[in-house]
PDB file of N, CA and C in Angstrom:
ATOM      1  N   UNK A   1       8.758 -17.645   6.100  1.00  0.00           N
ATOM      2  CA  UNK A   1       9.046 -16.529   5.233  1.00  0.00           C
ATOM      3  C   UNK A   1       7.929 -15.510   5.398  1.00  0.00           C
ATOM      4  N   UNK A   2       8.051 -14.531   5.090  1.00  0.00           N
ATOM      5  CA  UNK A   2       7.512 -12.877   5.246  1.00  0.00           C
ATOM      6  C   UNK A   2       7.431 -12.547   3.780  1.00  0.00           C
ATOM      7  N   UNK A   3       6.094 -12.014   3.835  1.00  0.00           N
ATOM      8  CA  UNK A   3       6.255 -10.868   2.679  1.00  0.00           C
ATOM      9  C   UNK A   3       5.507  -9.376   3.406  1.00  0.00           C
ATOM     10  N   UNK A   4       5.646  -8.821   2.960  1.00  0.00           N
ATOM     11  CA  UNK A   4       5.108  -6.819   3.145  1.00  0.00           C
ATOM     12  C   UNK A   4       4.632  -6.523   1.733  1.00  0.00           C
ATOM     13  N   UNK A   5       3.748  -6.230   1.933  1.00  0.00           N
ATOM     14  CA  UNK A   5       3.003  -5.633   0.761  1.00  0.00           C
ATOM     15  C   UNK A   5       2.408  -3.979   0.983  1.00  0.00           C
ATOM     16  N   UNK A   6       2.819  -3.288   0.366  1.00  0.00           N
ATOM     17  CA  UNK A   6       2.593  -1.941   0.143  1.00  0.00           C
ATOM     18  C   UNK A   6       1.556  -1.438  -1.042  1.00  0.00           C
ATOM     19  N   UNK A   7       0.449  -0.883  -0.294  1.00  0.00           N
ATOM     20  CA  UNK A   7      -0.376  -0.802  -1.376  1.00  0.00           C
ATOM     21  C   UNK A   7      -0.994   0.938  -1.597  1.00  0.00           C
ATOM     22  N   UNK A   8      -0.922   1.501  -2.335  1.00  0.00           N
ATOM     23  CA  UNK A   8      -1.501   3.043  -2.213  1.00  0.00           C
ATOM     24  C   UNK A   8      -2.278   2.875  -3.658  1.00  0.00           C
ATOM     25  N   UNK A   9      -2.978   4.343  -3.660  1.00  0.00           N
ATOM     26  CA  UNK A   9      -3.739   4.513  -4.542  1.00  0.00           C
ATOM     27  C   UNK A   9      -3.116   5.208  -6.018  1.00  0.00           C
ATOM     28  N   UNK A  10      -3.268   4.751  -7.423  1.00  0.00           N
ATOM     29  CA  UNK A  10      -2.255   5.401  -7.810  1.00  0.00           C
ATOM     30  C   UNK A  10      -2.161   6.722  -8.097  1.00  0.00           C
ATOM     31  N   UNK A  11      -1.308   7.501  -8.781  1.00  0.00           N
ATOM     32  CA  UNK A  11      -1.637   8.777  -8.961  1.00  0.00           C
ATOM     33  C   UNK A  11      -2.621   9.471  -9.984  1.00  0.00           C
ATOM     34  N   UNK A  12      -3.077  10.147  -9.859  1.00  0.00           N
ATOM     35  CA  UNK A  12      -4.101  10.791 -10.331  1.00  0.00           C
ATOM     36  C   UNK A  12      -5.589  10.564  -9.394  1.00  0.00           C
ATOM     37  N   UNK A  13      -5.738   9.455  -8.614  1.00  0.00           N
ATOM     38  CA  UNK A  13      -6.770   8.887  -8.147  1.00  0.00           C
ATOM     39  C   UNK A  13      -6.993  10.016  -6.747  1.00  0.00           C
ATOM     40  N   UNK A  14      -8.287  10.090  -6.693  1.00  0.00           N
ATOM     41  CA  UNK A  14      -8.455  11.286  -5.342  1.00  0.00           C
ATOM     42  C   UNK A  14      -8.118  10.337  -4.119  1.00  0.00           C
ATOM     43  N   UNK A  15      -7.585  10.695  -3.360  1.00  0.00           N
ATOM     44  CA  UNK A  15      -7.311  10.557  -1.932  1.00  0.00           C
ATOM     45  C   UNK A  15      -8.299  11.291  -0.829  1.00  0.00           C
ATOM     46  N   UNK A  16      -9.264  10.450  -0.779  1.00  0.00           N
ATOM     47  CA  UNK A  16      -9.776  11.253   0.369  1.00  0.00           C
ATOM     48  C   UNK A  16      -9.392  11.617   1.664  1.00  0.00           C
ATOM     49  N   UNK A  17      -8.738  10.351   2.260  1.00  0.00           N
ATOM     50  CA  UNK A  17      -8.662   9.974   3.611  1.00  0.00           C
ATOM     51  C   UNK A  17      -7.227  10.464   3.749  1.00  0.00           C
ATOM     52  N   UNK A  18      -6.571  10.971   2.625  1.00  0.00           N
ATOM     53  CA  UNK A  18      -5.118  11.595   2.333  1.00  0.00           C
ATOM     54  C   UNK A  18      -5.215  13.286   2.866  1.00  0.00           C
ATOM     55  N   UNK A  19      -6.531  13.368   2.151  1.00  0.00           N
ATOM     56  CA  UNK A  19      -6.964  14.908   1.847  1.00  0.00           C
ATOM     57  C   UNK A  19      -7.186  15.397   3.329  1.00  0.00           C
ATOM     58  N   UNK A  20      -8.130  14.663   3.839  1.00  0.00           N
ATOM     59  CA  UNK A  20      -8.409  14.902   5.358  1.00  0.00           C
ATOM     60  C   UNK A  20      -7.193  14.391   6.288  1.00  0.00           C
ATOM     61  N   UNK A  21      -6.467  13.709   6.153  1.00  0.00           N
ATOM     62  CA  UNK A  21      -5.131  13.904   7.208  1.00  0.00           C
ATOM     63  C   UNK A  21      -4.579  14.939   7.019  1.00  0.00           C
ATOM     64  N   UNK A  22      -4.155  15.295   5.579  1.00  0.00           N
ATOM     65  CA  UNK A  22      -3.334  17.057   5.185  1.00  0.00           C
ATOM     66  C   UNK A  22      -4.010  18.075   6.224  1.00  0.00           C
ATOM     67  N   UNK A  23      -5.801  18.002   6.063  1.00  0.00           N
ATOM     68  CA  UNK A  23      -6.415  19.305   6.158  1.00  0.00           C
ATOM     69  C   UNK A  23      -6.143  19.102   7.929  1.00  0.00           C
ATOM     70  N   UNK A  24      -6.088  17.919   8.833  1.00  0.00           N
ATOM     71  CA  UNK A  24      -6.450  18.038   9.965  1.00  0.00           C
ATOM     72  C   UNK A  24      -4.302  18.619  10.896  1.00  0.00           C
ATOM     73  N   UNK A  25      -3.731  18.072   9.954  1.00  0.00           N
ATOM     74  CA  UNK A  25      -2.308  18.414   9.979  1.00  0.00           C
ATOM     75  C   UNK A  25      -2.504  20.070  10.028  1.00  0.00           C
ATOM     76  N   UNK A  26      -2.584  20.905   9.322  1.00  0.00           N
ATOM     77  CA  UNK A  26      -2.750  21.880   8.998  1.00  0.00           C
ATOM     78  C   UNK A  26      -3.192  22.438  10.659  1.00  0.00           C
ATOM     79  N   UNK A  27      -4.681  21.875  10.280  1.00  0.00           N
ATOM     80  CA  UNK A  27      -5.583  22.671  12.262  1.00  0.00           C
ATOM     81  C   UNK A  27      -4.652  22.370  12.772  1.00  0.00           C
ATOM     82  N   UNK A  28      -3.577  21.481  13.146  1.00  0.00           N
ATOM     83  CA  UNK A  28      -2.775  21.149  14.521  1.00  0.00           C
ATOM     84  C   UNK A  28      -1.364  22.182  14.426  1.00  0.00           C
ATOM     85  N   UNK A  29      -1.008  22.966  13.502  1.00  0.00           N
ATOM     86  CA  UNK A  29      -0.193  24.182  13.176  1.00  0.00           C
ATOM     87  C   UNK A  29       1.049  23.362  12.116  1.00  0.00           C
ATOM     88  N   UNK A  30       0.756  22.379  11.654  1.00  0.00           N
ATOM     89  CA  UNK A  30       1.738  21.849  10.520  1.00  0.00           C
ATOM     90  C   UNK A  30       1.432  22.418   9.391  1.00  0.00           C
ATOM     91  N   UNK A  31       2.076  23.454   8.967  1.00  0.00           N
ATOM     92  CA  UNK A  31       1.449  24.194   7.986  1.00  0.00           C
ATOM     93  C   UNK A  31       2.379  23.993   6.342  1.00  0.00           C
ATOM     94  N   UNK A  32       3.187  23.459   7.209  1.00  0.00           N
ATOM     95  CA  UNK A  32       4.264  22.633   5.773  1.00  0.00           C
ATOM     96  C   UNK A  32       4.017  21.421   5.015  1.00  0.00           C
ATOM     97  N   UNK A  33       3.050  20.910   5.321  1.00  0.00           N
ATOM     98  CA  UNK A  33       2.772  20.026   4.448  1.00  0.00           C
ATOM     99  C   UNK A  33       1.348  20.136   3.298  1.00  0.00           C
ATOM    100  N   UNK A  34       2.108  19.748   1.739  1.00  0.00           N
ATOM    101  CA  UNK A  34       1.480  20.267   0.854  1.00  0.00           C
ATOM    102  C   UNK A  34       0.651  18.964   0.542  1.00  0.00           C
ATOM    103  N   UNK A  35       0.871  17.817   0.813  1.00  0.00           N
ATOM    104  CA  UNK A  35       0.069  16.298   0.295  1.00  0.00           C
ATOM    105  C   UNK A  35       0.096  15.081   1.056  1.00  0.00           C
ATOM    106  N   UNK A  36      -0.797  14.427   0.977  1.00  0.00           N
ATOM    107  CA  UNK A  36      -0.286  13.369   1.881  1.00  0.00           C
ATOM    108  C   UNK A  36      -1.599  12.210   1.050  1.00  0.00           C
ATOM    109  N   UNK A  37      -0.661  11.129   0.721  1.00  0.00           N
ATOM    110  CA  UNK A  37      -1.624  10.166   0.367  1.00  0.00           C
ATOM    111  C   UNK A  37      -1.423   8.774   1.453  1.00  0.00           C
ATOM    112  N   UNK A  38      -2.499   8.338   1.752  1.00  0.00           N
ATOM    113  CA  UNK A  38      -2.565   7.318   2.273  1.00  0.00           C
ATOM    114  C   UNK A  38      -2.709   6.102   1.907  1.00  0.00           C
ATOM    115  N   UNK A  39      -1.955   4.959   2.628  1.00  0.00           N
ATOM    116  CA  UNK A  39      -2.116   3.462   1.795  1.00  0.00           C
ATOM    117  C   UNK A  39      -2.410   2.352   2.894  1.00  0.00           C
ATOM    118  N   UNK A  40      -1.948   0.966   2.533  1.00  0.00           N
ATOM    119  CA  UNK A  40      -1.685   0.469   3.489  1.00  0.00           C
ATOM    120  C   UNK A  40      -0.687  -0.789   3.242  1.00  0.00           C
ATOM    121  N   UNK A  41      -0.405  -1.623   4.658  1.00  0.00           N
ATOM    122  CA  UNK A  41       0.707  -2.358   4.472  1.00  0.00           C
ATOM    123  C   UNK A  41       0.289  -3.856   5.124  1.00  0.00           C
ATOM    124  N   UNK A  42       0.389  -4.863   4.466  1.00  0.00           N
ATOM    125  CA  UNK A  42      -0.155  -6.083   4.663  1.00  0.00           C
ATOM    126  C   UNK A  42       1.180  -6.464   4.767  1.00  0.00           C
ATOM    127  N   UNK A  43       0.666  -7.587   5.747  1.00  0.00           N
ATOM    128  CA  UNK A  43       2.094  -8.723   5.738  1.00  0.00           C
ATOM    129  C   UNK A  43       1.679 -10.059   5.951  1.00  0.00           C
ATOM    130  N   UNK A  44       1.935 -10.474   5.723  1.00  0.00           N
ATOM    131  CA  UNK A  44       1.811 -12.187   5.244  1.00  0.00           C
ATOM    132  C   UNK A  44       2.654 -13.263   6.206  1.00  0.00           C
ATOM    133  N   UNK A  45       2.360 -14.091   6.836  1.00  0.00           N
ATOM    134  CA  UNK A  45       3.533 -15.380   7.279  1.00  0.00           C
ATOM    135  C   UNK A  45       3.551 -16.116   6.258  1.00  0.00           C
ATOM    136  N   UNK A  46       4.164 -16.373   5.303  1.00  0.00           N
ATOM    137  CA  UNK A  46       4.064 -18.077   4.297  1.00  0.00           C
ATOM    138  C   UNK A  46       4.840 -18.669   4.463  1.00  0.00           C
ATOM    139  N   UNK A  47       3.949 -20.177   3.946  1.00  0.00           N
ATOM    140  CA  UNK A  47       5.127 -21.160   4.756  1.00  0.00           C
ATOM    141  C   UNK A  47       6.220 -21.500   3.600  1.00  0.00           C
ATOM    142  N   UNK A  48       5.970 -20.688   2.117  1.00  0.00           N
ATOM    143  CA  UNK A  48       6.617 -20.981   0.709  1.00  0.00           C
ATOM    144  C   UNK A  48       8.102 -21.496   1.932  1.00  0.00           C
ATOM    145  N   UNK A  49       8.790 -22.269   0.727  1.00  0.00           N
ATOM    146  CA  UNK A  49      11.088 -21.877   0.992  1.00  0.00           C
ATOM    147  C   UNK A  49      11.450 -21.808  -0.039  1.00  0.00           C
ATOM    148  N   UNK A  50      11.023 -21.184  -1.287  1.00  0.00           N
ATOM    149  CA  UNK A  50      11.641 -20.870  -1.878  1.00  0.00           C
ATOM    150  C   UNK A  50      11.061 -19.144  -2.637  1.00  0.00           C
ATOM    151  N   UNK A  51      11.876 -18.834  -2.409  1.00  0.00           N
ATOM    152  CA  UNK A  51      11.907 -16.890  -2.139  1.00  0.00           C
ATOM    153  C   UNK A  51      10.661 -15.995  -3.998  1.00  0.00           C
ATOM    154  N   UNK A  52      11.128 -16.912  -4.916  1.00  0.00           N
ATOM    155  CA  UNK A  52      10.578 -16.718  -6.246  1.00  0.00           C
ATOM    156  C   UNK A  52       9.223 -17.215  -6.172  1.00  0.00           C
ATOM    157  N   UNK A  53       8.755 -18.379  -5.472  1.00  0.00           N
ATOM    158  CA  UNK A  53       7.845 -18.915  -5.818  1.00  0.00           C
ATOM    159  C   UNK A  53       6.907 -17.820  -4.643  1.00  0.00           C
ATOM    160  N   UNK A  54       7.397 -17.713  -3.966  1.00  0.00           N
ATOM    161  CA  UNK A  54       6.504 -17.077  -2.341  1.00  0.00           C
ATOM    162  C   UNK A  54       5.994 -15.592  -3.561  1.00  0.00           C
ATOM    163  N   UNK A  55       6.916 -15.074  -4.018  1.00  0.00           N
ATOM    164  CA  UNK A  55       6.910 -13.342  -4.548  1.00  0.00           C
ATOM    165  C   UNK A  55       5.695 -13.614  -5.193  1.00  0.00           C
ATOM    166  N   UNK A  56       5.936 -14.662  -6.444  1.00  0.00           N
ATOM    167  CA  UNK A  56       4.715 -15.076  -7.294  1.00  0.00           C
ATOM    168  C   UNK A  56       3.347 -15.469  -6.677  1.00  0.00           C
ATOM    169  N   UNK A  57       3.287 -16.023  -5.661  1.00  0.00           N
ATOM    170  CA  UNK A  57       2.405 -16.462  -4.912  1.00  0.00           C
ATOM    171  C   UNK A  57       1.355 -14.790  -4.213  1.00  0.00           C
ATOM    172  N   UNK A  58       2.497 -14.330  -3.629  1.00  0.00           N
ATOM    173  CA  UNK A  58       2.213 -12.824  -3.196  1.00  0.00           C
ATOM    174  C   UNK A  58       1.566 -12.238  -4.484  1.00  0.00           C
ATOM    175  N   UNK A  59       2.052 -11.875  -5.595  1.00  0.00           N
ATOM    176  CA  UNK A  59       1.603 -10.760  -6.703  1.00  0.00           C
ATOM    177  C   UNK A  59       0.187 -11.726  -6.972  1.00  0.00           C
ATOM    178  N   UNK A  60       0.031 -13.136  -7.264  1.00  0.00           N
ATOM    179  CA  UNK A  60      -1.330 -13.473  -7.621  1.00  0.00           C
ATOM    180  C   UNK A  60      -2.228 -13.084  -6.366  1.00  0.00           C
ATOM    181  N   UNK A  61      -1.904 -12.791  -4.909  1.00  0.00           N
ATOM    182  CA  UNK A  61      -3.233 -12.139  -4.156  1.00  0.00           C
ATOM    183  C   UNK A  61      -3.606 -10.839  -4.337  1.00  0.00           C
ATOM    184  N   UNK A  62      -2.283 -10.533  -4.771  1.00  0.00           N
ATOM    185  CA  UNK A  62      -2.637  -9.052  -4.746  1.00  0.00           C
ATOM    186  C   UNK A  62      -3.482  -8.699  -5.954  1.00  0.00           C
ATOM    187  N   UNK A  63      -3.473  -9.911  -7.173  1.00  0.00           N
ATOM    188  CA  UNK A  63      -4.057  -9.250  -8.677  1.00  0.00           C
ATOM    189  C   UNK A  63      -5.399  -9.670  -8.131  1.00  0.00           C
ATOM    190  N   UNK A  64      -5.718 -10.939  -7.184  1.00  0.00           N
ATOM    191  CA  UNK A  64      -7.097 -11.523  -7.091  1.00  0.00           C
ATOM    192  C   UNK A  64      -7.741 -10.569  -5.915  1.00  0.00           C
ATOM    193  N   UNK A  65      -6.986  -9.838  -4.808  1.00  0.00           N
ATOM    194  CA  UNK A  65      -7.578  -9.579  -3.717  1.00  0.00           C
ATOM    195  C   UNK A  65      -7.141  -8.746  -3.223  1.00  0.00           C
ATOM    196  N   UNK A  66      -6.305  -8.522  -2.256  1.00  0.00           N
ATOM    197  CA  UNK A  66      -5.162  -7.521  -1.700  1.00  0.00           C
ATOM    198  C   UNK A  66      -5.505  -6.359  -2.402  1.00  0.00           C
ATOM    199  N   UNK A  67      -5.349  -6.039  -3.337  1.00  0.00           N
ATOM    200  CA  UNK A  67      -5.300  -4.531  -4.326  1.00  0.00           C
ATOM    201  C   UNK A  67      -6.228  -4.699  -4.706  1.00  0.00           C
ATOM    202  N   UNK A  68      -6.751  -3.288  -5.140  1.00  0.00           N
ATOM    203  CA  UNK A  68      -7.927  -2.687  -6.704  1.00  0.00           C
ATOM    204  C   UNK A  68      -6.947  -2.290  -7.655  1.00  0.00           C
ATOM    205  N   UNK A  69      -6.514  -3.242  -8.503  1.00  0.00           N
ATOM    206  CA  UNK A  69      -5.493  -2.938  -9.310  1.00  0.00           C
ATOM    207  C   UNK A  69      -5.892  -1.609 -10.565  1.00  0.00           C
ATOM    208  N   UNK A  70      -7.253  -1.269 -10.258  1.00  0.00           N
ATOM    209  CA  UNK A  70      -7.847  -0.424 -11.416  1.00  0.00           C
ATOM    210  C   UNK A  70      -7.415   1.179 -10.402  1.00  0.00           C
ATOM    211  N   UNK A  71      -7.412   1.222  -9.230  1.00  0.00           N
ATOM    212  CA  UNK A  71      -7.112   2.490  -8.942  1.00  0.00           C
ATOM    213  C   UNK A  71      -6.138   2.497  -7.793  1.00  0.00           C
ATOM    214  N   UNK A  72      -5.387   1.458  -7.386  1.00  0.00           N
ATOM    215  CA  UNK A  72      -4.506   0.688  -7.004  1.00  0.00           C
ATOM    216  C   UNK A  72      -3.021   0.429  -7.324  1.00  0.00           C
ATOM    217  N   UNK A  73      -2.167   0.638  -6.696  1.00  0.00           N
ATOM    218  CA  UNK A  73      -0.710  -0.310  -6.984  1.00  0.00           C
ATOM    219  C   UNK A  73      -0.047  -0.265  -6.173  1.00  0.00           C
ATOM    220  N   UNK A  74       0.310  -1.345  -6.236  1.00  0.00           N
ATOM    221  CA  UNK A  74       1.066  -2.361  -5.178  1.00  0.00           C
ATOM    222  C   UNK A  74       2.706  -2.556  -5.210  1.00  0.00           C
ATOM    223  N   UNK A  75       3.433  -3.077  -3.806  1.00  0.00           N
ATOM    224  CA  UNK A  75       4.739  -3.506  -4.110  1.00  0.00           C
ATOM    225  C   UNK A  75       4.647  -4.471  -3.039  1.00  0.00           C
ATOM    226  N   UNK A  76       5.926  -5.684  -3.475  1.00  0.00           N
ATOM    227  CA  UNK A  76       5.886  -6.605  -2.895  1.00  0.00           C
ATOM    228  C   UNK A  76       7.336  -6.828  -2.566  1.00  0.00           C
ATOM    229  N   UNK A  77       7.320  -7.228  -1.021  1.00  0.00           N
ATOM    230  CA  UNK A  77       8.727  -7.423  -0.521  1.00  0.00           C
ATOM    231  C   UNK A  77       8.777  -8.164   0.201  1.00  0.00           C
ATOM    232  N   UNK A  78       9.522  -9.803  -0.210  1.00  0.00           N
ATOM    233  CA  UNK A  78       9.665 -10.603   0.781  1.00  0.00           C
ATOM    234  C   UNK A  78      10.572 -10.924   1.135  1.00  0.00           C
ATOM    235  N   UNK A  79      10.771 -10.777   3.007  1.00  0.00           N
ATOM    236  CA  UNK A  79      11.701 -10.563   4.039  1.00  0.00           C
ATOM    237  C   UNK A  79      11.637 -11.983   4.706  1.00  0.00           C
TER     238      UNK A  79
END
């Protein structure tokens, strides 16, 4: 089993590394884009078989590790 975990920063929180992809978009003549936040995407092999217990398993790394749940949030999808 698979999980994907999607993690960005939440809103209100500054984006730096968001801020500087926008600004470097811009120099390259993309002049249409007004925001861009950046995140990232973890994926997991587990060996869980049963689909509830794996999800649960997933959200406790993400509260212990995976995420900064203080400027952080997460989604979890297991494929």
């Amino acid at each position: 089993m698979k999980a994907r975990v999607h993690v960005m920063l939440k809103d209100g929180v500054l984006d730096p590394q968001g801020e500087a992809v926008r600004h470097a978009l811009g120099a390259l003549g993309f002049a249409g884009v007004e925001g861009v936040r950046q995140g990232k995407v973890i994926e997991l092999d587990l060996k869980a078989a049963d689909k509830a217990a794996a999800e649960a398993e997933v959200q406790s790394m993400c509260e212990k590790l995976l995420a900064n749940t203080v400027i952080e949030k997460y989604t979890v999808k297991i494929v």
